[in-house]
Protein backbone atom coordinates (compact mmCIF):
# COMPACT_ATOMS: atom_id res chain seq x y z
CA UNK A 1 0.00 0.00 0.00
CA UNK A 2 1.69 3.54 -1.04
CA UNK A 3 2.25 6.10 1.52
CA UNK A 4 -0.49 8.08 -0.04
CA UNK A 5 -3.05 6.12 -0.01
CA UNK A 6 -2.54 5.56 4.27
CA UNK A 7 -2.39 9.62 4.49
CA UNK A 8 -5.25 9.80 2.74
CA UNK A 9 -7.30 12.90 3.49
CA UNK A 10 -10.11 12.22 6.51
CA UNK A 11 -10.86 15.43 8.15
CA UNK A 12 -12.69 18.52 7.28
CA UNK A 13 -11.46 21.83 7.49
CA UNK A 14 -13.53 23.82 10.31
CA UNK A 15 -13.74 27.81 9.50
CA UNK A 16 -12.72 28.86 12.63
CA UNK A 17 -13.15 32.76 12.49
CA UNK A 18 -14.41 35.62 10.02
CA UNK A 19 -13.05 39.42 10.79
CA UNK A 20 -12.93 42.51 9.36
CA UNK A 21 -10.40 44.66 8.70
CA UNK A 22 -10.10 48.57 9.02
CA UNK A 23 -9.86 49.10 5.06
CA UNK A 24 -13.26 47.04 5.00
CA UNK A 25 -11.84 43.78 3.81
CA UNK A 26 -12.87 40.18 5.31
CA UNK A 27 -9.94 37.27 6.48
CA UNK A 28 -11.03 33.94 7.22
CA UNK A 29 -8.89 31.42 8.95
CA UNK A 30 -9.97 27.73 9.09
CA UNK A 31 -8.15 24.52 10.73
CA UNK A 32 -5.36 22.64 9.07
CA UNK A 33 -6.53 19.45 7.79
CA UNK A 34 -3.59 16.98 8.31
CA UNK A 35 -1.62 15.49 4.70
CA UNK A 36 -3.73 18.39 2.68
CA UNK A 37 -1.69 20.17 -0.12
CA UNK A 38 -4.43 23.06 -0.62
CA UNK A 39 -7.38 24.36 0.49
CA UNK A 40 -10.24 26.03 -2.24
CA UNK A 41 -12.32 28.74 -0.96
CA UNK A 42 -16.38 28.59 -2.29
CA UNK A 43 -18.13 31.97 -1.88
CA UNK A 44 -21.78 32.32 -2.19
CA UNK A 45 -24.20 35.87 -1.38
CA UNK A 46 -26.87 36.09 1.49
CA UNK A 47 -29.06 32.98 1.40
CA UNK A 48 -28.03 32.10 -1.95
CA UNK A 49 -26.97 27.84 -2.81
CA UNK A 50 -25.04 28.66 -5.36
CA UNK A 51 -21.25 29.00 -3.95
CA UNK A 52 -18.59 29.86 -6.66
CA UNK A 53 -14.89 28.51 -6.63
CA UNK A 54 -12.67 32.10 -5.85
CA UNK A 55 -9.51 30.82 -4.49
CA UNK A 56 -6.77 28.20 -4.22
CA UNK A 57 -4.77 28.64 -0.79
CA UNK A 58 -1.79 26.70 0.39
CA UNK A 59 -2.02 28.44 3.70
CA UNK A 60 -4.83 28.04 6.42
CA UNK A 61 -6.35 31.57 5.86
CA UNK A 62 -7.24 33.69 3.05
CA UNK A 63 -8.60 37.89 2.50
CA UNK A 64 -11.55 38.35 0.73
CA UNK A 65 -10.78 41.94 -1.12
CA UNK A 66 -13.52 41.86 -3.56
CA UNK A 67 -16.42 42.68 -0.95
CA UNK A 68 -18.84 45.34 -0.38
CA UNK A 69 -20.60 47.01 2.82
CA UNK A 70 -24.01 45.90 3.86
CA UNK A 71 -23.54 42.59 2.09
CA UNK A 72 -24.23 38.92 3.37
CA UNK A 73 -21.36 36.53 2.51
CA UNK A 74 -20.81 32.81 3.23
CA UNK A 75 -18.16 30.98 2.59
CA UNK A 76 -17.19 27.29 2.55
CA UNK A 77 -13.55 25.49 2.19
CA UNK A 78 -12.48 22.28 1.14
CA UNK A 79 -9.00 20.69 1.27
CA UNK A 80 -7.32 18.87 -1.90
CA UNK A 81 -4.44 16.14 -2.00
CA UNK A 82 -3.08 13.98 -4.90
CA UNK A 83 -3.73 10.79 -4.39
CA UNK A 84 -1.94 8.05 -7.04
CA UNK A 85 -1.94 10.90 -9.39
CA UNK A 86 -5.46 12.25 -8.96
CA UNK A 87 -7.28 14.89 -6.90
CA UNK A 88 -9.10 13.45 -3.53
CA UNK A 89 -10.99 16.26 -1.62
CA UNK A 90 -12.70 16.46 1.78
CA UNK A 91 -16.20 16.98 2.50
CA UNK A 92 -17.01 21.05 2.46
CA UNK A 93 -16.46 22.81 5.72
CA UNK A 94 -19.50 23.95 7.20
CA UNK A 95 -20.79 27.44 6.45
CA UNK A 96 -19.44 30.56 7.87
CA UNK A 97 -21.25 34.05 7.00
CA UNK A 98 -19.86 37.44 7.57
CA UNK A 99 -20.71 41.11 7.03
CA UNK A 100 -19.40 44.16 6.40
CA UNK A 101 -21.19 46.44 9.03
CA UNK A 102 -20.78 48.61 11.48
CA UNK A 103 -23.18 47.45 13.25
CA UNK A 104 -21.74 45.14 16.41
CA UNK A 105 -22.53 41.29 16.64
CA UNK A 106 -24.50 40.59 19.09
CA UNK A 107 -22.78 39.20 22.60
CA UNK A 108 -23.20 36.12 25.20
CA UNK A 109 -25.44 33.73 22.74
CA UNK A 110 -26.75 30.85 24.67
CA UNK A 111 -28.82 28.52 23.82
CA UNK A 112 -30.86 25.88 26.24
CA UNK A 113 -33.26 22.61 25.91
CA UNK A 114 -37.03 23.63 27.17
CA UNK A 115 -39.85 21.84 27.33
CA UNK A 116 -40.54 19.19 25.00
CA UNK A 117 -37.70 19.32 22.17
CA UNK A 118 -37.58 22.86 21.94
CA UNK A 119 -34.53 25.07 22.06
CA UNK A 120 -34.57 29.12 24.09
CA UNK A 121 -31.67 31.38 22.88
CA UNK A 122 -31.00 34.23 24.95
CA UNK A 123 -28.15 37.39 24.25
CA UNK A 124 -27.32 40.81 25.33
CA UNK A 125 -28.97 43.41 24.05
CA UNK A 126 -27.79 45.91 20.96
CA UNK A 127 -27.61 49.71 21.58
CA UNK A 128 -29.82 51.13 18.54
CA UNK A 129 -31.33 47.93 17.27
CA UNK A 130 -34.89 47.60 16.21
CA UNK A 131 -34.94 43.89 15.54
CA UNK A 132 -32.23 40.76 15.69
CA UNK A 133 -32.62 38.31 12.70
CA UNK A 134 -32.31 34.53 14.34
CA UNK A 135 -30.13 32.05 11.62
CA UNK A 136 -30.10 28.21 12.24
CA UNK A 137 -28.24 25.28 10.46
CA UNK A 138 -29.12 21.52 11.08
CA UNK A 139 -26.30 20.10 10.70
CA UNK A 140 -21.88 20.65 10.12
CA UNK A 141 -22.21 20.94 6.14
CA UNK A 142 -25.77 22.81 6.15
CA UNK A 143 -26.49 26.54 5.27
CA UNK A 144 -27.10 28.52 8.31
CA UNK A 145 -30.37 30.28 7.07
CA UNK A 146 -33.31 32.86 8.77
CA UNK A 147 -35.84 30.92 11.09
CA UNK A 148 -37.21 34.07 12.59
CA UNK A 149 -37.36 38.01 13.03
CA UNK A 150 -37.52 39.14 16.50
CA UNK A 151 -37.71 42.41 18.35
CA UNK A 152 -37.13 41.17 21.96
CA UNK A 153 -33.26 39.59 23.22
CA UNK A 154 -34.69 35.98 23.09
CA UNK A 155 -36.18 33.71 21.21
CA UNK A 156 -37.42 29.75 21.37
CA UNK A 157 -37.27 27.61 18.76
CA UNK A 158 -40.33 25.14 18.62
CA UNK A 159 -39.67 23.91 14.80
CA UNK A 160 -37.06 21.30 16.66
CA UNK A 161 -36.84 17.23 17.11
CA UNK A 162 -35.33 15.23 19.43
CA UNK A 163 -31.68 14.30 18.79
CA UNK A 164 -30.79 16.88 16.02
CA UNK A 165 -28.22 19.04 16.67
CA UNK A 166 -29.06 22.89 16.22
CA UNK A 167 -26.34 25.33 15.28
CA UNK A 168 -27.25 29.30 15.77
CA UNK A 169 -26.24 32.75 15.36
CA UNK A 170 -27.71 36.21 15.43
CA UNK A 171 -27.75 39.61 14.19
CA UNK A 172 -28.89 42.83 14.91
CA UNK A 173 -30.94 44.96 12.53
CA UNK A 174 -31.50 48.96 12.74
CA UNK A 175 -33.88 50.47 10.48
CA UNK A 176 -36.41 49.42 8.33
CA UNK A 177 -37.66 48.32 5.32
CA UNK A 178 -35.44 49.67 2.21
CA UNK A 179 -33.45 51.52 5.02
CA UNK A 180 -32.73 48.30 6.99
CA UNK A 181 -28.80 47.67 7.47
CA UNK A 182 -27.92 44.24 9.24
CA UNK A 183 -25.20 43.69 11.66
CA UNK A 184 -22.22 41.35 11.83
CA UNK A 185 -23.29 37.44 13.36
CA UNK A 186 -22.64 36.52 16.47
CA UNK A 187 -20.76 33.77 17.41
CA UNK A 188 -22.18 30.55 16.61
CA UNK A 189 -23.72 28.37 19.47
CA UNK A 190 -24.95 24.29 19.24
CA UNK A 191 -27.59 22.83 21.27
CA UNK A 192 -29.45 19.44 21.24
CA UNK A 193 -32.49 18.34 23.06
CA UNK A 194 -32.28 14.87 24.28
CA UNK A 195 -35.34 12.66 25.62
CA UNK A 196 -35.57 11.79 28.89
CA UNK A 197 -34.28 8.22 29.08
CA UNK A 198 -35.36 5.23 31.09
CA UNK A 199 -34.51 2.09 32.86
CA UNK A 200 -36.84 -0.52 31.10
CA UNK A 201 -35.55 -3.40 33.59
CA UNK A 202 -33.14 -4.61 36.44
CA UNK A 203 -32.03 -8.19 36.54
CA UNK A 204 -30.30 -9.70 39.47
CA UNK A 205 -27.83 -12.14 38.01
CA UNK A 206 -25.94 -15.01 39.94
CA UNK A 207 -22.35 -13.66 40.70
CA UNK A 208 -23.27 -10.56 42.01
CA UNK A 209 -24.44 -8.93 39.11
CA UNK A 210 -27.07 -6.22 37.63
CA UNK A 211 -28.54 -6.57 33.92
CA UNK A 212 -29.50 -3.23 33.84
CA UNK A 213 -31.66 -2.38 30.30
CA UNK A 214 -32.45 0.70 28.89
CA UNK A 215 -35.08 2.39 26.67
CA UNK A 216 -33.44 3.58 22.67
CA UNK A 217 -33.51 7.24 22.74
CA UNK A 218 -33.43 9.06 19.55
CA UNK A 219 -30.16 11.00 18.23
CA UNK A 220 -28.29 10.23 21.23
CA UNK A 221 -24.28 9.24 20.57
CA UNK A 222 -24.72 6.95 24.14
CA UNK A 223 -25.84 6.48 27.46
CA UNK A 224 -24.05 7.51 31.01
CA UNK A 225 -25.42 5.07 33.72
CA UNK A 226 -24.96 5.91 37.84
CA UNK A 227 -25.11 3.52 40.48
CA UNK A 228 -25.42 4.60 44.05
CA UNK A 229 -26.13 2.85 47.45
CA UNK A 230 -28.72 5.00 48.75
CA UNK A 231 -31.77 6.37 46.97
CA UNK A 232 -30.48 9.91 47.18
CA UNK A 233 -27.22 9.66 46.66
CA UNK A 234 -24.20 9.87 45.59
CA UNK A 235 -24.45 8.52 42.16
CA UNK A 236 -21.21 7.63 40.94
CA UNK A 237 -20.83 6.95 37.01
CA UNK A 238 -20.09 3.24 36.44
CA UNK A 239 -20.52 3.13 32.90
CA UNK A 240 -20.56 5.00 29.24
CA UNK A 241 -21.98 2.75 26.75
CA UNK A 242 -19.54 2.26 23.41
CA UNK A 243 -22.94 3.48 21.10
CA UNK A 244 -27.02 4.22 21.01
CA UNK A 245 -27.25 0.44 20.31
CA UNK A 246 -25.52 -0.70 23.78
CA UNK A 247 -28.92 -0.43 25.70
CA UNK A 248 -28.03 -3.41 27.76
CA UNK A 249 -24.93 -3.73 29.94
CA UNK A 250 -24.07 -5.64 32.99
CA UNK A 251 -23.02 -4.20 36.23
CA UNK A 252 -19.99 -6.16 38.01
CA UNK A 253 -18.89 -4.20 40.48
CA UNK A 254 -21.64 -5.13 43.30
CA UNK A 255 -21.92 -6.78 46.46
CA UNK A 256 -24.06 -10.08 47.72
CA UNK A 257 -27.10 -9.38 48.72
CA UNK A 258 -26.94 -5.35 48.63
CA UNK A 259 -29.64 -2.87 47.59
CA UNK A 260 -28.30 -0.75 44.71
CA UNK A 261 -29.92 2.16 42.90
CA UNK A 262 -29.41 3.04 39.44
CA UNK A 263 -30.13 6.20 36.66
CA UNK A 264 -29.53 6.71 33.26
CA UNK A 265 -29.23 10.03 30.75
CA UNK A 266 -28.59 10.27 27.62
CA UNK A 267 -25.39 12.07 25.87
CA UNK A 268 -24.29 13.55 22.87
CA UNK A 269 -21.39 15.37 21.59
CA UNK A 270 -21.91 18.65 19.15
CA UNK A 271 -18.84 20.51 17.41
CA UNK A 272 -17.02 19.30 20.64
CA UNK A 273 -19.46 20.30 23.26
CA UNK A 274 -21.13 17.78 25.09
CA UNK A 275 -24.96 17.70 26.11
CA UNK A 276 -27.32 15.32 28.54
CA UNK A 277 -30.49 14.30 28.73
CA UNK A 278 -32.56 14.55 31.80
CA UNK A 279 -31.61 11.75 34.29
CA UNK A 280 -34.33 8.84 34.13
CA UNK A 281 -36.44 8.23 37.34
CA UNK A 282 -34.28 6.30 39.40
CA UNK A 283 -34.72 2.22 40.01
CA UNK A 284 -33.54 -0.01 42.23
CA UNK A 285 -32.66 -3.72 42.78
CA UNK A 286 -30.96 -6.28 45.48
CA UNK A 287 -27.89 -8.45 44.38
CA UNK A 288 -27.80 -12.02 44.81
CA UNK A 289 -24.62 -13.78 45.70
């Protein structure tokens, strides 16, 4: 097997940062992708699909110089590396957008599960602006498009399912209607909502030890389970399933005879952040020997 064909290209480049500069030009810097010989830049306006090829880079960051004010911009980037004489490429990075405003970003974006799958965002408030403009992708190739217009510092996010990660960002917008200037996006925050798991069964198992089974829950990466000795605690972790499809492990680490008590959440990881479910009402079972 050649050397290029183990080094073959596996990552994605992540666009890790969009600025502007004082003579109203745009930089973006994205992460190195490991073995890659060059990146190319795709550029595409406001919520338009259709992203155009406008650079080759060998280097990890590029300046957009062809750019006006008051103008949306995404951008996506891709890494290239000869493989056995041809061109292999990763998957598109996802989608960064920037604009040239002086209008500020808006500050301290969170975002939080509520009720049911739903998702609340909440951020500091802009000196001078009449309205924020709320953008959403799915997923780490999507778009990152509009899903609402709001005058107020928060908003929830109802159009949501259990399991799918959500990836926001938020502008400010002063004026109105052929007047209206938007402002720069704010840093970009993930959130999932995860189900509530639950404990289906216990088993007590000869040689002091607990079948413990769980219900699936959807869009989860695993499960975290908690053991503890008394009904209110402390739990201590005692297990982090390998996938979703481990819902049924078995607990060594007991004693004869012993009442033990045991919850379960879900987990998930999201562009490095992780996020639980709400712990599962807690159940409880007696060894045997």
């Amino acid at each position: 097997m050649s050397l290029d064909v183990i080094t073959k290209l596996k990552a994605s480049p992540k666009i890790k940062s969009i600025t502007v500069t004082d003579d109203k030009k745009l930089i973006l810097k994205w992460s190195k992708v490991e073995g890659a010989e060059k990146y190319g830049v795709k550029r595409a306006l406001s919520d338009c699909n259709d992203f155009e090829h406008i650079a080759w880079c060998k280097k990890t960051e590029f300046t957009d110089e062809n750019v006006s004010e008051d103008t949306t911009y995404r951008y996506k980037i891709m890494a290239y590396k000869k493989l056995e004489g041809k061109k292999t490429s990763t998957k598109l990075s996802a989608v960064k957008a920037a604009v040239i405003s002086d209008i500020p970003a808006p500050l301290n974006l969170t975002a939080k599960s509520e009720k049911g799958a739903s998702v609340k965002l909440t951020w500091d408030k802009c000196d001078g602006a009449d309205a924020y403009i709320v953008s959403r992708r799915n997923d780490f190739y999507s778009q990152i498009l509009p899903v609402a217009r709001v005058t107020e510092n928060s908003y929830t996010d109802e159009k949501t399912v259990w399991g799918q990660p959500y990836h926001y960002s938020v502008q400010a917008v002063v004026g109105k209607d052929e007047d209206e200037k938007q402002g720069n996006f704010s840093d970009e925050v993930h959130c999932v909502s995860l189900d509530k798991g639950k404990i289906l069964s216990l088993k007590a198992i000869m040689g002091k030890r607990i079948k413990i089974t769980l219900r699936l829950v959807t869009g989860a990466d695993c499960y975290c389970i908690e053991r503890s000795e008394s009904k209110d605690g402390p739990f201590e972790e005692i297990c982090r399933t390998k996938s979703i499809l481990e819902y049924s492990i078995i607990d060594k680490a007991t004693k004869a005879y012993k009442t033990y008590y045991y919850r379960a959440r879900a987990f998930k990881s999201v562009s490095g952040k992780e996020f639980y479910g709400k712990y599962c009402d807690t159940v409880s079972i007696k060894s045997k020997y």
